[in-house]
C-alpha atoms as a PDB file:
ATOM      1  CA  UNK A   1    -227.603 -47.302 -97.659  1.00  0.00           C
ATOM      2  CA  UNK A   2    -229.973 -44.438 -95.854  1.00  0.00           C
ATOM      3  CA  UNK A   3    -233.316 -45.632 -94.867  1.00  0.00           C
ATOM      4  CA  UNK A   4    -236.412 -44.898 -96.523  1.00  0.00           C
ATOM      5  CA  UNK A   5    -239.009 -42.735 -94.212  1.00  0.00           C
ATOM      6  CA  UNK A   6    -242.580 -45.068 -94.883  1.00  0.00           C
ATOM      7  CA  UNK A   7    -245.046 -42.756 -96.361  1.00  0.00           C
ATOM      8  CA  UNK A   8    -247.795 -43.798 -93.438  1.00  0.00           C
ATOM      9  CA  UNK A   9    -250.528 -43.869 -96.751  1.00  0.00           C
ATOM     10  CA  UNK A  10    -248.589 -46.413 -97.946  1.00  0.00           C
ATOM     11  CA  UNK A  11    -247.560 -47.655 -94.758  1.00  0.00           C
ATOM     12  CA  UNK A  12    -249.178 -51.936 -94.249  1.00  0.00           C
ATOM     13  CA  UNK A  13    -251.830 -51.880 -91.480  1.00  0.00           C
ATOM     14  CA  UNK A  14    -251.587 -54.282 -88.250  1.00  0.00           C
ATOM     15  CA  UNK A  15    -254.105 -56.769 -88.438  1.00  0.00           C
ATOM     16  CA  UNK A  16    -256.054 -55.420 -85.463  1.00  0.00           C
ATOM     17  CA  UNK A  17    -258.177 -58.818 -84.977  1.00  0.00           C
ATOM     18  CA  UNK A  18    -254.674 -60.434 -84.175  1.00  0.00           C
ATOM     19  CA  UNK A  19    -253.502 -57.875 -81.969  1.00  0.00           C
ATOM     20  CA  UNK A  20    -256.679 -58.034 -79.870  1.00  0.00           C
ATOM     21  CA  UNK A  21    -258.668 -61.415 -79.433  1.00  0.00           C
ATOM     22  CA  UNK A  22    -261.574 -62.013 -77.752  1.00  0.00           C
ATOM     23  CA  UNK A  23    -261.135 -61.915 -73.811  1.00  0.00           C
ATOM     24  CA  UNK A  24    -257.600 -60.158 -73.983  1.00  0.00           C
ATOM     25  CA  UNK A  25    -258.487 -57.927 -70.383  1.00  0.00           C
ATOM     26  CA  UNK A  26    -256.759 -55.089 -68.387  1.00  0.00           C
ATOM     27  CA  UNK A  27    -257.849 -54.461 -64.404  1.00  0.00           C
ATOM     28  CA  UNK A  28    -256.759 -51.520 -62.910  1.00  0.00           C
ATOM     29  CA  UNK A  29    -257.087 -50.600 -59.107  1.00  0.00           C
ATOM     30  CA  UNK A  30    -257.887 -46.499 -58.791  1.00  0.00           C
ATOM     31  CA  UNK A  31    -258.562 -44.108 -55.682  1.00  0.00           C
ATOM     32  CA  UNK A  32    -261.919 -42.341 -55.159  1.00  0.00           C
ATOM     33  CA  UNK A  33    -260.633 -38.729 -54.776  1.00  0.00           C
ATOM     34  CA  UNK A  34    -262.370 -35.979 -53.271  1.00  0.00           C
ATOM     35  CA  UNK A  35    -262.190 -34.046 -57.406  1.00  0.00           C
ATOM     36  CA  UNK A  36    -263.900 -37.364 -58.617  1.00  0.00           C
ATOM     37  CA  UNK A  37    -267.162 -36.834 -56.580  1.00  0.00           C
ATOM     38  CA  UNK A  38    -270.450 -35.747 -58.479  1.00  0.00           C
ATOM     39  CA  UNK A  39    -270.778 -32.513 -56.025  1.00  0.00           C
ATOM     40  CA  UNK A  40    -267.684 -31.793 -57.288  1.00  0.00           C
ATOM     41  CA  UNK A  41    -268.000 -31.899 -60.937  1.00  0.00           C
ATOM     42  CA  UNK A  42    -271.639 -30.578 -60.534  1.00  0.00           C
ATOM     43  CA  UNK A  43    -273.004 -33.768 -62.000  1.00  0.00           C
ATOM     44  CA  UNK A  44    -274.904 -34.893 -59.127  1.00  0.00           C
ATOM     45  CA  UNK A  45    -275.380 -33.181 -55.281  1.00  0.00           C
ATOM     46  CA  UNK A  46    -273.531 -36.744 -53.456  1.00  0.00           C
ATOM     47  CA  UNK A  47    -270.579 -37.071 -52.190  1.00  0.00           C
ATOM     48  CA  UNK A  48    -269.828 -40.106 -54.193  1.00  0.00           C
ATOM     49  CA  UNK A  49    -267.953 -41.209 -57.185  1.00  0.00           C
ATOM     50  CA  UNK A  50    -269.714 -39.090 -60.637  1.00  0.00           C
ATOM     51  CA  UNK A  51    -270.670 -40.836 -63.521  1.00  0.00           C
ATOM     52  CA  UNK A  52    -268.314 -38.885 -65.145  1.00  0.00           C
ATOM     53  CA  UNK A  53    -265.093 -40.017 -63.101  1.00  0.00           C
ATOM     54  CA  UNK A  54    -266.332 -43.782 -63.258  1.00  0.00           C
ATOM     55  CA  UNK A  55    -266.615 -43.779 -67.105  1.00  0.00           C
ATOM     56  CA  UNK A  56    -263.122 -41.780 -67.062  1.00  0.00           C
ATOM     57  CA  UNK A  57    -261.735 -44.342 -65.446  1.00  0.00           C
ATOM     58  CA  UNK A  58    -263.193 -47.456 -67.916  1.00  0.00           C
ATOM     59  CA  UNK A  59    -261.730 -45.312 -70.915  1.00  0.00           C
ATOM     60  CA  UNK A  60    -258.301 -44.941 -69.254  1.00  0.00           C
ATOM     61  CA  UNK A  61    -258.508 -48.702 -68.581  1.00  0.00           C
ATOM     62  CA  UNK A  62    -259.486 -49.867 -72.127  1.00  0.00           C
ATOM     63  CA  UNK A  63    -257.026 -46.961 -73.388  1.00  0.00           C
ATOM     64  CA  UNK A  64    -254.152 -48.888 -71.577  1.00  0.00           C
ATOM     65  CA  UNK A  65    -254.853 -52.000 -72.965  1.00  0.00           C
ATOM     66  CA  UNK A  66    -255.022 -51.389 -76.133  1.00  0.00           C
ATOM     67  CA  UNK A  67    -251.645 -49.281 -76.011  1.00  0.00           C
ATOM     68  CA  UNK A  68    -249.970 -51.869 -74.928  1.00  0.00           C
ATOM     69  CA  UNK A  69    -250.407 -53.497 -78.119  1.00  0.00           C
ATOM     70  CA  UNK A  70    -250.773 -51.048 -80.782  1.00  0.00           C
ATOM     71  CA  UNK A  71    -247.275 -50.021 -82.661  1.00  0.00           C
ATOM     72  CA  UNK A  72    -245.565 -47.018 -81.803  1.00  0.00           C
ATOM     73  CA  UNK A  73    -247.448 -44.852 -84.278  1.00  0.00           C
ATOM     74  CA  UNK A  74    -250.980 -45.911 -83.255  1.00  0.00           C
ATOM     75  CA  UNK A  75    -253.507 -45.251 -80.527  1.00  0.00           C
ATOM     76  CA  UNK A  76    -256.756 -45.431 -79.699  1.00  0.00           C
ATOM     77  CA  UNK A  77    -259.628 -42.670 -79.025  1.00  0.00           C
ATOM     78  CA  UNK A  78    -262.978 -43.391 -77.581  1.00  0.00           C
ATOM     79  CA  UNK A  79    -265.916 -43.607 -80.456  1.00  0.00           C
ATOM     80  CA  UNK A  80    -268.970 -44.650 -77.990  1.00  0.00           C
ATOM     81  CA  UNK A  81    -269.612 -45.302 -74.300  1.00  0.00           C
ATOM     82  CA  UNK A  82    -273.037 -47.227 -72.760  1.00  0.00           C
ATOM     83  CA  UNK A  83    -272.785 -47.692 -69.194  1.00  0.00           C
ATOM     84  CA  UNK A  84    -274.858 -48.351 -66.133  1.00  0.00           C
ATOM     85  CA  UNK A  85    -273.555 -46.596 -63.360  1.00  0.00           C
ATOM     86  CA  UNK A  86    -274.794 -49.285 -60.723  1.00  0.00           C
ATOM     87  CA  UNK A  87    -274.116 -47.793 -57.137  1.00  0.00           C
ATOM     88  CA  UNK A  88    -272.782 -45.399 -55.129  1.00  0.00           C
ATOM     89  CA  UNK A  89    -269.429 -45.325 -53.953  1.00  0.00           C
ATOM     90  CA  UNK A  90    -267.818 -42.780 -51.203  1.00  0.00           C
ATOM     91  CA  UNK A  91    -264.569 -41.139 -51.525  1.00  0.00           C
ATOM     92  CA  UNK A  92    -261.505 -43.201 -50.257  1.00  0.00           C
ATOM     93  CA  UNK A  93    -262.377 -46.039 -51.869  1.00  0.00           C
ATOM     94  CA  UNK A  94    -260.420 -48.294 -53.861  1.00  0.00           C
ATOM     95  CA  UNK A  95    -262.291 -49.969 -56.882  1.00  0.00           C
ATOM     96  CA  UNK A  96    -261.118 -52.295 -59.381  1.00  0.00           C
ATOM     97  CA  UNK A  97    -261.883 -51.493 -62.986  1.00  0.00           C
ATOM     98  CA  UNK A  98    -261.585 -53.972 -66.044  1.00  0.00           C
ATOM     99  CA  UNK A  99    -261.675 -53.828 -69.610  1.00  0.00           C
ATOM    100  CA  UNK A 100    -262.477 -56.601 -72.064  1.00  0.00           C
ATOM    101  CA  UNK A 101    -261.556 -57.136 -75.790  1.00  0.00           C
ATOM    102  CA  UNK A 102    -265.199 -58.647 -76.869  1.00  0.00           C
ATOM    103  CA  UNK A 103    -264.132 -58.143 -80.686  1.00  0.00           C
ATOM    104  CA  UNK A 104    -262.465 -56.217 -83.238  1.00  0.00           C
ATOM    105  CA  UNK A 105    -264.100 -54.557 -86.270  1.00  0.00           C
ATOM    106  CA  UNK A 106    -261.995 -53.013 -88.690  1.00  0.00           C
ATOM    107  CA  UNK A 107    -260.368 -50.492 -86.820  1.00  0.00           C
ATOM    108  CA  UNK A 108    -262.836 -50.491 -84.373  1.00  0.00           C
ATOM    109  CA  UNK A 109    -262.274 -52.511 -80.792  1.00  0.00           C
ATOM    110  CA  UNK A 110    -265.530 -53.605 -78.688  1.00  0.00           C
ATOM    111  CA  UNK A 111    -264.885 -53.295 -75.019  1.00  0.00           C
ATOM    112  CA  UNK A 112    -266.956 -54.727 -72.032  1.00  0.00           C
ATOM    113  CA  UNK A 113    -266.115 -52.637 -69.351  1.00  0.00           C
ATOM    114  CA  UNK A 114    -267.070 -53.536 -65.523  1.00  0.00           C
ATOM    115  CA  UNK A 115    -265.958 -51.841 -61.942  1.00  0.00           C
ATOM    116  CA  UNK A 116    -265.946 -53.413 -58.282  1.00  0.00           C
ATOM    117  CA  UNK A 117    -265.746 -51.352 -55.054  1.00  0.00           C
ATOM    118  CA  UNK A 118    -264.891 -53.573 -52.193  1.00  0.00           C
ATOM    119  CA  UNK A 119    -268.808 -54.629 -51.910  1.00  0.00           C
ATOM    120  CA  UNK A 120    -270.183 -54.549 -54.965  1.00  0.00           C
ATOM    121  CA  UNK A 121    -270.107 -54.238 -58.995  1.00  0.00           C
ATOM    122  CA  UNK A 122    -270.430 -50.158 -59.552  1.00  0.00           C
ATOM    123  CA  UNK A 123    -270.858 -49.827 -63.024  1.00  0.00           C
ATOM    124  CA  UNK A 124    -270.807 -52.218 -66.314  1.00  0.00           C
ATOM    125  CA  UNK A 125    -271.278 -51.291 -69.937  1.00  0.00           C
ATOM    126  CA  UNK A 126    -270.112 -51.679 -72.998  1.00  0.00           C
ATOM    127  CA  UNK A 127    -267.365 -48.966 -74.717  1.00  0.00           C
ATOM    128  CA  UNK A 128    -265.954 -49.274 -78.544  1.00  0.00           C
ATOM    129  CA  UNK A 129    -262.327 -47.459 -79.369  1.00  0.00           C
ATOM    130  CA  UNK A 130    -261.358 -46.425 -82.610  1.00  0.00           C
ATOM    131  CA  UNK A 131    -257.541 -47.521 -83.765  1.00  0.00           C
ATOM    132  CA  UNK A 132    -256.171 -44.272 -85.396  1.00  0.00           C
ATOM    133  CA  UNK A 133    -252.630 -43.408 -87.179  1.00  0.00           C
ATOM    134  CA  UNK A 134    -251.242 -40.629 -84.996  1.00  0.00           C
ATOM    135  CA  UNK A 135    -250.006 -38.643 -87.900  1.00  0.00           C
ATOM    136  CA  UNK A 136    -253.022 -39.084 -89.775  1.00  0.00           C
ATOM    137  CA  UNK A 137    -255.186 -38.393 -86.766  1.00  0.00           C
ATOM    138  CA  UNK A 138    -252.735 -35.280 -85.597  1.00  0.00           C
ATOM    139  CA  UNK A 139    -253.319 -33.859 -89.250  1.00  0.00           C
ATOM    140  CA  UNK A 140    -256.873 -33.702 -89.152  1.00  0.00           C
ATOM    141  CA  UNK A 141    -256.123 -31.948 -86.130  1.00  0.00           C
ATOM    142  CA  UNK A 142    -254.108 -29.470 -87.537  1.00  0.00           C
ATOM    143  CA  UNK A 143    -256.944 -28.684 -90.314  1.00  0.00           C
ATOM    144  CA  UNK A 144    -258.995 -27.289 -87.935  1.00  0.00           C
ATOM    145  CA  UNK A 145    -257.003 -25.301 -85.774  1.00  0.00           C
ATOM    146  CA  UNK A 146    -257.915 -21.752 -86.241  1.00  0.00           C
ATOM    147  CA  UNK A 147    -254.805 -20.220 -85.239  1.00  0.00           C
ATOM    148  CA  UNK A 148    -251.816 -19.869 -87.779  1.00  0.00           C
END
């Protein structure tokens, strides 16, 4: 007997509170590279790690956890970011970056997010991800592409 293609309307939703509880957590080591500084980016005249490239780095974090999870035809986007960008950190470095599952409403996944260089805590904040259906998500997409 052929199998039925799953209409994703129709299609049952994960239960997204049991996929993430409270304190599930991702750290990730990254680089400070020379394109991450804020004289680089023009965010900032230093020759240290931008704002920019820090908070980059706490999306890609929470991004991986959460992927590791989610089924094959989900993912996550990032809804809202509030961080403190906490002190300065020079090029070559290696920080430590970690995400946090504080809780899970709806679709919507809470994140502390917190980053180490070898001296100190860098940045902390809170970030909140928003669980989408890639087929939905790609079709909204599609609706507002200009081009034919």
């Amino acid at each position: 007997m052929p199998e039925e293609k799953m209409n994703p309307s129709t299609t049952a939703q994960p239960n997204f509170q049991e996929l993430f509880p409270p304190g599930l957590q991702l750290e990730e080591e990254k680089i400070v590279q020379d394109s991450h500084l804020a004289a680089r980016i023009e965010s900032g005249a230093m020759e240290v790690l931008s704002t920019p490239w820090l908070i980059a780095f706490m999306e890609q974090t929470s991004h991986k956890l959460l992927q590791q999870k989610l089924p094959h035809n989900y993912s996550s986007v990032g809804a809202t970011v509030h961080i403190q960008h906490l002190a300065p950190t020079p090029v070559g470095t290696k920080i430590r970056v970690q995400a946090t599952v504080e809780k899970v409403l709806k679709r919507t996944v809470y994140l502390h997010v917190q980053a180490w260089d070898p001296i100190e805590k860098i940045g902390e904040g809170e970030h909140q991800r928003a669980i989408i259906h890639i087929e939905r998500f790609l079709a909204k997409v599609k609706k507002k592409n200009p081009s034919p």
